[in-house]
Protein backbone atom coordinates (compact mmCIF):
# COMPACT_ATOMS: atom_id res chain seq x y z
CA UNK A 1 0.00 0.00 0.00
CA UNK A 2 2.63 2.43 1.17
CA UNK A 3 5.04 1.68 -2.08
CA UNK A 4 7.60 -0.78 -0.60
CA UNK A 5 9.08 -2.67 -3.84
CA UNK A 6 6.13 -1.66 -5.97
CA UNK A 7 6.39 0.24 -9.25
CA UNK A 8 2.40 0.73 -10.17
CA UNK A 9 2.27 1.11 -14.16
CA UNK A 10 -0.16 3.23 -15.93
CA UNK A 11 -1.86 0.92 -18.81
CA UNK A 12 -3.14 1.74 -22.12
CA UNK A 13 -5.91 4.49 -21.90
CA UNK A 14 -4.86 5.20 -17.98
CA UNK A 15 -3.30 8.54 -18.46
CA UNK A 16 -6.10 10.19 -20.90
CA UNK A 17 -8.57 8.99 -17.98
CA UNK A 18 -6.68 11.38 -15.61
CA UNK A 19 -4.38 8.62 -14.40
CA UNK A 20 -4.31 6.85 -10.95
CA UNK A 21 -6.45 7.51 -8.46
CA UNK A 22 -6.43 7.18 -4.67
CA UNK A 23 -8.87 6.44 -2.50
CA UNK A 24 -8.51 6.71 1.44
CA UNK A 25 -11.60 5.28 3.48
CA UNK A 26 -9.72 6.73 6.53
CA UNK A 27 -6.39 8.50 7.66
CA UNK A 28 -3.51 6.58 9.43
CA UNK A 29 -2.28 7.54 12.65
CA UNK A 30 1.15 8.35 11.20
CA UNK A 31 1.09 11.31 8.61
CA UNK A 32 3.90 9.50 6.77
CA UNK A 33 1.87 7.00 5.86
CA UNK A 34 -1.07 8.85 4.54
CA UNK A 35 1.40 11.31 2.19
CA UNK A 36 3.35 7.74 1.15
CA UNK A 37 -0.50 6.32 -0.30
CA UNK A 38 -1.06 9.86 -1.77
CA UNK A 39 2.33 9.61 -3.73
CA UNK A 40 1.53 6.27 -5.14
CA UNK A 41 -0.48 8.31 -7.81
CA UNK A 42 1.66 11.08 -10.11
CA UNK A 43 4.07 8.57 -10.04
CA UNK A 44 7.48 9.91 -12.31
CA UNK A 45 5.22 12.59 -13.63
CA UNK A 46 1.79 10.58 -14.43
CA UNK A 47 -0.78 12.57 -13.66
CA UNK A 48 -2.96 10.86 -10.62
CA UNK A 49 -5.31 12.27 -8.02
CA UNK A 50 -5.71 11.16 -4.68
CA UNK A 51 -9.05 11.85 -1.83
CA UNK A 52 -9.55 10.64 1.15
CA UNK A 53 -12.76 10.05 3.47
CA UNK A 54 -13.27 9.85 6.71
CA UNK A 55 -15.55 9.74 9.36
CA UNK A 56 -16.28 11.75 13.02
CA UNK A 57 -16.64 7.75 13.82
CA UNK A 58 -13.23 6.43 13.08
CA UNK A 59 -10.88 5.79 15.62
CA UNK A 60 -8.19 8.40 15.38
CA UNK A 61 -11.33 11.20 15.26
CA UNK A 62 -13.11 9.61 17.94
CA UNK A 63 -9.98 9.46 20.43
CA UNK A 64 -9.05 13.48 19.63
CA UNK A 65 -11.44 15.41 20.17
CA UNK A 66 -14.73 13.93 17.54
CA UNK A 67 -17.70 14.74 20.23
CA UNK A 68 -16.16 18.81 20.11
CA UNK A 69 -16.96 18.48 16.36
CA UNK A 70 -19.74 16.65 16.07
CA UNK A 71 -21.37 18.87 18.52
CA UNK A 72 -20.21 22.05 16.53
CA UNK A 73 -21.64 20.51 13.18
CA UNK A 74 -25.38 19.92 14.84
CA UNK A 75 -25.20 23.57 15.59
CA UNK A 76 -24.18 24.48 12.38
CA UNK A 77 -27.28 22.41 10.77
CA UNK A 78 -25.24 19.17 8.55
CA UNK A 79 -26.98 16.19 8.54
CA UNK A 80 -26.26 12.41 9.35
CA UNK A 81 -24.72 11.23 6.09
CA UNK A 82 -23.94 14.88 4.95
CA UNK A 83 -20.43 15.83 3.30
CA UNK A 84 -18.03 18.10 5.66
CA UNK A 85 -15.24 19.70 3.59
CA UNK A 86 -13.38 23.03 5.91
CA UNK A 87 -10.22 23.43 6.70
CA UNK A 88 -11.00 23.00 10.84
CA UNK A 89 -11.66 19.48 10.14
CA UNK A 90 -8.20 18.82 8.55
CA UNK A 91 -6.53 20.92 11.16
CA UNK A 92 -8.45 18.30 13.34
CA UNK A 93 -7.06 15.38 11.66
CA UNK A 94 -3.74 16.87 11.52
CA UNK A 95 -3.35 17.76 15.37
CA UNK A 96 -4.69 14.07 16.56
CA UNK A 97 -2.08 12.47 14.46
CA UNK A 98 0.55 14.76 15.86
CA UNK A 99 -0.29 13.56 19.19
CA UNK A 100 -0.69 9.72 18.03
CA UNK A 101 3.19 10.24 16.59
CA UNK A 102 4.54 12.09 19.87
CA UNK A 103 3.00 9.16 21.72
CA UNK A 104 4.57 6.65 19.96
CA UNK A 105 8.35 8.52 19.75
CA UNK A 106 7.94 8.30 23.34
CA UNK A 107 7.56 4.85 23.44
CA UNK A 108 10.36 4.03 21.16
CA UNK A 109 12.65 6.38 23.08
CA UNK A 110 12.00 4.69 26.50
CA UNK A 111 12.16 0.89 25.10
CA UNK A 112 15.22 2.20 23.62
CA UNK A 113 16.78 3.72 27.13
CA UNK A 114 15.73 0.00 28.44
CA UNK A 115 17.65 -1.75 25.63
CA UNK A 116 20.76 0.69 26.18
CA UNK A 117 20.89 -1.55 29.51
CA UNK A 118 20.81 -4.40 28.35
CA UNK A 119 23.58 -3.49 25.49
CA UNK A 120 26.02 -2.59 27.87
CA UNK A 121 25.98 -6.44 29.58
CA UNK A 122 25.19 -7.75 25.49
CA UNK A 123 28.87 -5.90 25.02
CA UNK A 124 30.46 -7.85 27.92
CA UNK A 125 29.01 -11.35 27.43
CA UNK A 126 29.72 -11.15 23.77
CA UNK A 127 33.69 -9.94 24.21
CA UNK A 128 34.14 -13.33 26.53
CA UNK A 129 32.39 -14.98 23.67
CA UNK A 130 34.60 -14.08 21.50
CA UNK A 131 38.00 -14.16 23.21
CA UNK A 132 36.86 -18.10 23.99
CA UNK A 133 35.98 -18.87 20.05
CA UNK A 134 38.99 -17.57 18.34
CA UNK A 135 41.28 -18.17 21.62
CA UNK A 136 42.18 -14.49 22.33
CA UNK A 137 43.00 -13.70 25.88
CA UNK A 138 42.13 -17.26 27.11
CA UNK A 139 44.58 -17.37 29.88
CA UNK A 140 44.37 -13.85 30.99
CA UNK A 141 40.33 -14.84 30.99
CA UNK A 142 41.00 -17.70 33.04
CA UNK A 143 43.48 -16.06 35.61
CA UNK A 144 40.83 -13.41 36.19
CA UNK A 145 37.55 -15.88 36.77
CA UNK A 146 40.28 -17.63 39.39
CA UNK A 147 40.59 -14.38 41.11
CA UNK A 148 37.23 -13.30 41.22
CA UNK A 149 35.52 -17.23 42.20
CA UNK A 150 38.45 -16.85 44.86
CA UNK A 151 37.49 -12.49 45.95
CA UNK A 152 33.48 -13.64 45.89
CA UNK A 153 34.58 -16.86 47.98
CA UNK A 154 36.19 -14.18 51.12
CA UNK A 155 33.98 -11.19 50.85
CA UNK A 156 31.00 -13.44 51.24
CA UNK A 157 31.75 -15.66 54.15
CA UNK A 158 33.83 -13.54 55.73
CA UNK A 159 31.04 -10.86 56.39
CA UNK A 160 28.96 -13.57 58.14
CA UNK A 161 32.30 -15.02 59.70
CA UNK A 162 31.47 -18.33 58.29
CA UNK A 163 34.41 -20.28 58.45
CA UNK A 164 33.64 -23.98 58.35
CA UNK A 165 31.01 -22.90 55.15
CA UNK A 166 33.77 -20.93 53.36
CA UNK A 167 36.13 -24.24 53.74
CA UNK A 168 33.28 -25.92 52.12
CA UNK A 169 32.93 -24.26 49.48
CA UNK A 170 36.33 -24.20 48.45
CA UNK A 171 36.45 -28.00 47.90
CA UNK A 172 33.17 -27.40 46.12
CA UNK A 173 34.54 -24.52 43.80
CA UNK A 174 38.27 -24.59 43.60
CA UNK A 175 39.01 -27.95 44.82
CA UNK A 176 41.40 -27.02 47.66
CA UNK A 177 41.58 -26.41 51.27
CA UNK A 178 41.01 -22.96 53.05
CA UNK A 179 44.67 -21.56 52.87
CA UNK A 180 44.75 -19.48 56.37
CA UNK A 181 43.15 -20.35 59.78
CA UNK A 182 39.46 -19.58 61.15
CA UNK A 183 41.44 -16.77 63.09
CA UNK A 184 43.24 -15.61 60.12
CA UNK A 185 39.97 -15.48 58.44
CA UNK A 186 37.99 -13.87 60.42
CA UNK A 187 40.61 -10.82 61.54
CA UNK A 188 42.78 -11.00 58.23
CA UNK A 189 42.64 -8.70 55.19
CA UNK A 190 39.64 -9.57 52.31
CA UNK A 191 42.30 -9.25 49.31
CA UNK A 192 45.36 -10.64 51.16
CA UNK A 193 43.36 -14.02 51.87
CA UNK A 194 41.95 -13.86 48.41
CA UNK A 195 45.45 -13.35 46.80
CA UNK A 196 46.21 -16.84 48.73
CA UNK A 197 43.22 -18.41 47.78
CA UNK A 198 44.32 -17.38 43.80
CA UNK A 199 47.41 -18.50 44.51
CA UNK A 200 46.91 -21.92 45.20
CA UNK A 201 43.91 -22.45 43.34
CA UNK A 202 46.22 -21.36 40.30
CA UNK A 203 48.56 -23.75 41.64
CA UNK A 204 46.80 -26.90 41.60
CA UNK A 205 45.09 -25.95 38.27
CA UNK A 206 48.52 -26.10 36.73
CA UNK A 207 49.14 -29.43 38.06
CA UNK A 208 46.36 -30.76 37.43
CA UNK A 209 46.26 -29.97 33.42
CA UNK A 210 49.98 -30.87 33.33
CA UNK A 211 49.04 -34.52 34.63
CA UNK A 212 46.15 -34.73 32.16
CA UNK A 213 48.62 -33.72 29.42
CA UNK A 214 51.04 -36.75 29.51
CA UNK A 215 47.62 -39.16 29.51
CA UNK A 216 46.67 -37.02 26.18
CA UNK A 217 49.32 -36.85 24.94
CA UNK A 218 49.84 -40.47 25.45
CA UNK A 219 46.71 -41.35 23.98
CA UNK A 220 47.50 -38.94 21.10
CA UNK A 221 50.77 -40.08 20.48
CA UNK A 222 49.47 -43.32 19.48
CA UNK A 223 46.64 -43.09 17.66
CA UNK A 224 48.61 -40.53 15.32
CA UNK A 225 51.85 -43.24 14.96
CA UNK A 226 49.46 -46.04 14.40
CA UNK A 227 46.16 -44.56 12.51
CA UNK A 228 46.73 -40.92 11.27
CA UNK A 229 45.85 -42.19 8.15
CA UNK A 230 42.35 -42.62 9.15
CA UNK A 231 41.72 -40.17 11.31
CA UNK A 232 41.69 -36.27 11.52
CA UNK A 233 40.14 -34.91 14.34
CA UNK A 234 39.27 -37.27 17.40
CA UNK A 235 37.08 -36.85 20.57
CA UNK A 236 38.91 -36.71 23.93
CA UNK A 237 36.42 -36.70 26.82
CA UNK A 238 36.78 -34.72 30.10
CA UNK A 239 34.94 -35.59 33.20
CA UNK A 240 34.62 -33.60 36.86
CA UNK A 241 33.77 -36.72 38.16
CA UNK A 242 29.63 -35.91 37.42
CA UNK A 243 29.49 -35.03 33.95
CA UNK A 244 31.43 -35.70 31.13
CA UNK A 245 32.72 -33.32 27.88
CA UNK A 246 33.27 -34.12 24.59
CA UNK A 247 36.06 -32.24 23.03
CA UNK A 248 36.74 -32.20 19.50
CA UNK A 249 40.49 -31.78 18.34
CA UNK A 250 42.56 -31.63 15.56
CA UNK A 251 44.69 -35.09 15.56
CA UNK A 252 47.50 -33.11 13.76
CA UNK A 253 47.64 -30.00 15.83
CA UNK A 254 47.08 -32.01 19.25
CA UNK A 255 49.81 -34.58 18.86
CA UNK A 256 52.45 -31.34 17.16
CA UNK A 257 51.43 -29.23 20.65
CA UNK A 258 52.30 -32.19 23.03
CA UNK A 259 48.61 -31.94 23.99
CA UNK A 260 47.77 -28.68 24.74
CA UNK A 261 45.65 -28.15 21.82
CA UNK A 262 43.50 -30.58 23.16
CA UNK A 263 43.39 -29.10 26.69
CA UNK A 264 42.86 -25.52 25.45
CA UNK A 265 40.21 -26.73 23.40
CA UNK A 266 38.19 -28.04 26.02
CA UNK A 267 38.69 -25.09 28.18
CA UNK A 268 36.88 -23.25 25.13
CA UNK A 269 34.43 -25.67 25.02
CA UNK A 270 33.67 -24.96 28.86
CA UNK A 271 33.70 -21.57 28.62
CA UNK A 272 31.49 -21.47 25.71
CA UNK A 273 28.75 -24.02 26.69
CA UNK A 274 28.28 -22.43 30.15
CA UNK A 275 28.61 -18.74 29.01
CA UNK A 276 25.58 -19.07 26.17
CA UNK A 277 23.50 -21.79 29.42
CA UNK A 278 23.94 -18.89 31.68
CA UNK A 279 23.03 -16.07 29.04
CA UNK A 280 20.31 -17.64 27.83
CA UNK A 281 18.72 -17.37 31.52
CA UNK A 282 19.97 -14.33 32.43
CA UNK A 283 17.66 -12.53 28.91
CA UNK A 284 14.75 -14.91 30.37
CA UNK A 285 15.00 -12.91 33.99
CA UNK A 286 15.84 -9.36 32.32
CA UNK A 287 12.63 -9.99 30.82
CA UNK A 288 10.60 -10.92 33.70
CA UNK A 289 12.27 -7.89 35.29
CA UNK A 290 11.39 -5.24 32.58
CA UNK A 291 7.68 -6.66 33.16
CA UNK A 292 7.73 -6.47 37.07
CA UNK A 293 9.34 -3.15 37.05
CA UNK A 294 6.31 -1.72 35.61
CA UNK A 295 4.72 -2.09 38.67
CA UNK A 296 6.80 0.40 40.30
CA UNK A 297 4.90 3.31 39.31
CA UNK A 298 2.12 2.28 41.66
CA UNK A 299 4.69 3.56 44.82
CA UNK A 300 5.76 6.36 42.55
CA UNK A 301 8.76 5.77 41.25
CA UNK A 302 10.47 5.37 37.72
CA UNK A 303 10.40 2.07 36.23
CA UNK A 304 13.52 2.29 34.18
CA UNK A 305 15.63 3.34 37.28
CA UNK A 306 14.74 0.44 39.31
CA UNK A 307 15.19 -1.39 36.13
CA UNK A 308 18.60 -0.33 35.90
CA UNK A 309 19.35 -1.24 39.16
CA UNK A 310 17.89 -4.72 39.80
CA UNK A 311 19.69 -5.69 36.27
CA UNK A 312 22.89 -4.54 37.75
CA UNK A 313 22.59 -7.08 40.51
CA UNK A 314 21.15 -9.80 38.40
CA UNK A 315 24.17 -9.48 35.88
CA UNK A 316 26.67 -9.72 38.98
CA UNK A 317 25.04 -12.30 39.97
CA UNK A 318 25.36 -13.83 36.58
CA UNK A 319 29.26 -13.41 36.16
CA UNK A 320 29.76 -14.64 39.66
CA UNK A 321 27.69 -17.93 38.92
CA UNK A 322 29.44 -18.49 35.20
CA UNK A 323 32.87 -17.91 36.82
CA UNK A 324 32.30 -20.85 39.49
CA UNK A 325 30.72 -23.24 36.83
CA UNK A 326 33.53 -22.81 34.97
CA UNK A 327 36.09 -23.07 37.75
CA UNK A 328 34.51 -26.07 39.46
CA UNK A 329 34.62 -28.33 36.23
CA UNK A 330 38.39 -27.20 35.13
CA UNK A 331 39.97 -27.66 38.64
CA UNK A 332 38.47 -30.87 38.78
CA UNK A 333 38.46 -32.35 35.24
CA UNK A 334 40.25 -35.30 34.39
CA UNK A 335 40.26 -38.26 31.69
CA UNK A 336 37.76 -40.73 32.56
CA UNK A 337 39.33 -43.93 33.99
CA UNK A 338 39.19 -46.49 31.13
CA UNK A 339 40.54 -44.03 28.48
CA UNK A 340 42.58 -45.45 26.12
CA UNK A 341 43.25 -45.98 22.15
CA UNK A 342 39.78 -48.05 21.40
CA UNK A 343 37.61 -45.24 23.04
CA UNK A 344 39.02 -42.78 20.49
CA UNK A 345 36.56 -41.90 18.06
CA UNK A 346 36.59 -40.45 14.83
CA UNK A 347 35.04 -37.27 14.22
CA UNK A 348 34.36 -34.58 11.55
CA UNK A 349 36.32 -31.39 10.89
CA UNK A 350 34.32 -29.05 12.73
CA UNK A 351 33.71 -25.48 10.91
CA UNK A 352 33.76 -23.37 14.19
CA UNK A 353 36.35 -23.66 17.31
CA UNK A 354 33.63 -24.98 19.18
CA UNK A 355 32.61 -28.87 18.78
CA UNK A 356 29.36 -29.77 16.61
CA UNK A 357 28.46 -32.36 19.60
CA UNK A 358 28.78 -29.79 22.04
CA UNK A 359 25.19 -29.62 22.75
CA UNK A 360 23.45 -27.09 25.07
CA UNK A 361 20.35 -27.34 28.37
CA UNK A 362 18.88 -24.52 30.39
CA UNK A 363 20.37 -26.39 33.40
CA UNK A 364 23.64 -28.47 32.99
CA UNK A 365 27.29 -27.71 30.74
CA UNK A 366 26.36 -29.61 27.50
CA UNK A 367 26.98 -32.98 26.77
CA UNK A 368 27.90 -34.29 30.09
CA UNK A 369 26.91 -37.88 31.42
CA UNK A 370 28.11 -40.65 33.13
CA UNK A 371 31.83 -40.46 33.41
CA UNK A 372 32.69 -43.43 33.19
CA UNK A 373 30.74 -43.74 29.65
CA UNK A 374 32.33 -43.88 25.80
CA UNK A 375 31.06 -42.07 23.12
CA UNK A 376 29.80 -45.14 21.44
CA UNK A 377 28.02 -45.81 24.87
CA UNK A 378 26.17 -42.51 25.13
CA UNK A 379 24.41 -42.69 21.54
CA UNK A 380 21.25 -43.02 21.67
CA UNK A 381 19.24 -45.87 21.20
CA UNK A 382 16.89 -45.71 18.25
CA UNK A 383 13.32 -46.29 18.95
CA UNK A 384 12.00 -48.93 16.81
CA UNK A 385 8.56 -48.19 15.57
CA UNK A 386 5.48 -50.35 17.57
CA UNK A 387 4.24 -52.97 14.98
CA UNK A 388 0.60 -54.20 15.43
CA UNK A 389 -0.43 -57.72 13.57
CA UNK A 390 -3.83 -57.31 11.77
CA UNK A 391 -7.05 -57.56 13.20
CA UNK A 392 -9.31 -60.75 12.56
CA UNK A 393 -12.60 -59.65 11.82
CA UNK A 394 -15.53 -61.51 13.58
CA UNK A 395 -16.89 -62.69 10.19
CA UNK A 396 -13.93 -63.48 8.63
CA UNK A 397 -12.60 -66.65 7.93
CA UNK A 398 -10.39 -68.26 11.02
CA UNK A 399 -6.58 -67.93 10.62
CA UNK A 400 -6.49 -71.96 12.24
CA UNK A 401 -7.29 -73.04 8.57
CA UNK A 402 -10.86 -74.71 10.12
CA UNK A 403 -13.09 -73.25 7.36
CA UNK A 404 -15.21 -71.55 10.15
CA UNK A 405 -15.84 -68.23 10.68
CA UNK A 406 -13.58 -66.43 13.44
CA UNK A 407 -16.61 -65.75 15.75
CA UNK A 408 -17.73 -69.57 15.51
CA UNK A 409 -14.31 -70.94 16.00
CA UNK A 410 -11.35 -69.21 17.95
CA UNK A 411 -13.10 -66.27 18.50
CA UNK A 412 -15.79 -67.65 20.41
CA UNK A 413 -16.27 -65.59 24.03
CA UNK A 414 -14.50 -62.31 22.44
């Protein structure tokens, strides 16, 4: 209607009949629309009129101001039905859709000061994104979600002067003991115990992925001598002792590295599975929240600012449950028991750092099971379809060969 991707052509006889016409039935909220309709005619200098008609009864008249002018026409004498053409009635028109378009640039400007909010944390989640696809920054990534899981860890607990809990859940999150004493703890510096807390947790991490690398590279090392012929990328699985990864690596580049291609793949993998779990969530509550907020105008005060604030907190509380889900499975990852050369699979060259089999749950890291299982163990079973033998019909003939019908021979009582 407007003209998007339409070019209307005058046929034979058009232009001698005064050319297109337009006809309106009403006006459009938006001005731009209505002069848009009225340039579909004189189109590239055809000649083309254009009128439009409306009534005191339509909805843009009736919400600005119709009654005022209905009640000004019944003094001046026009009937129901009756033609109105005066310039007070455009001037009408024109005012109410000047209102209508002031209305809706406010709305556009306010969901836009909401989505500014949400761009800022869009910026943030995306740079990790992208510094754990291409590999950019990984470690520097890394050493800060240590410091921070280990900072959280002591401001927390140590404001309740929870000891035995902050011991707890530094097996649960870092996999080490509390490095300083309850009194230490309690009457010691927040960032000096944190800085020990990095420390070691840094510490362990290290030797932890440098006894994981001789297994790979073991593993590695052998398939590549024996069958790098056959394969080109193979899955390595990683397991916290509750769920299991599947990494996808580069045969090649994994046995060339000594390993570490495979380790710094699946600490992509990690990073990138729990990031987009958590993120996923996170734009589930920020939309909850940009509902509830609206509620706030009822104790008089501005949705957007308590907007902004409650999505500050929520996207704290976001990096500070991504950096511990991330944490908890590296420090504790290791190659499931039974590893060896006939679990290796063969896999396809992915087209993106991150695994094709990497797959992805509101809840859990994706593609974790039972540690102990293979790949060709976790396949799923295909469902074989229910098959149902045909139904003997009461009057057909018995399938016992008896000459009978079914109801006068086996299917007697049925």
């Amino acid at each position: 209607m407007a003209g998007r991707g339409t070019d209307i052509k005058l046929g034979p006889g058009v232009k001698e009949a005064g050319g297109l016409a337009i006809i309106g039935t009403e006006r459009h909220e938006s001005r731009r629309v209505d002069r848009q309709l009225r340039g579909r005619s004189g189109r590239q200098g055809d000649p083309g009129s254009s009128q439009f008609f409306v009534s005191l009864e339509d909805n843009l008249m009736r919400l600005f101001g119709s009654e005022r002018i209905a009640r000004m026409m019944d003094r001046l004498g026009m009937k129901e039905g009756e033609v109105i053409q005066h310039g007070m009635i455009t001037k009408s028109i024109e005012r109410a859709q000047k209102k209508v378009e002031e209305n809706n640039f406010g709305i556009r400007k306010r969901l836009l000061e909401y989505d500014d909010v949400m761009n800022v944390q869009r910026k943030t989640i995306y740079s990790k994104r992208r510094n754990a696809l291409y590999g950019d920054r990984m470690d520097i990534d890394l050493s800060n979600m240590f410091y921070d899981v280990a900072e959280s860890l002591v401001a927390e607990y140590q404001d309740v002067r929870d000891y035995d809990t902050f011991r707890f859940e530094c097996l649960r999150n870092l996999a080490i003991d509390a490095p300083v004493s309850e009194d230490e703890f309690l009457s010691g510096d927040t960032s000096e115990i944190a800085g020990k807390l990095f420390d070691l947790a840094m510490k362990t991490y290290r030797r932890n992925m440098d006894g994981m690398l001789e297994r790979i590279y073991g593993v590695v090392k052998n398939v590549y001598e024996t069958q790098s012929s056959q394969y080109e990328n193979i899955v390595v699985p990683f397991t916290d002792g509750i769920r299991t990864l599947q990494s996808v690596v580069n045969l090649k580049e994994s046995y060339e590295s000594g390993g570490r291609a495979a380790l710094r793949t699946a600490e992509k993998s990690v990073l990138l599975a729990v990031l987009d779990n958590e993120w996923k969530e996170h734009l589930r509550e920020m939309d909850d929240l940009k509902q509830s907020v609206q509620q706030a105008v009822y104790e008089q005060k501005d949705p957007l600012v308590v907007y902004k604030l409650e999505s500050y907190e929520l996207f704290k509380k976001l990096i500070d449950k991504m950096n511990k889900e991330v944490i908890s499975f590296l420090v504790k990852a290791q190659l499931p028991v039974n590893t060896g050369e006939q679990q290796v699979q063969k896999a396809p060259a992915p087209r993106q750092e991150l695994p094709k089999n990497v797959q992805t749950s509101r809840t859990e890291i994706p593609s974790y099971g039972d540690p102990s299982s293979s790949g060709d163990q976790q396949q799923r079973v295909k469902t074989q379809p229910v098959r149902v033998e045909k139904k003997v019909g009461r009057n057909d003939a018995c399938p016992c060969g008896s000459g009978k019908k079914y109801k006068n021979c086996h299917g007697i009582g049925e």
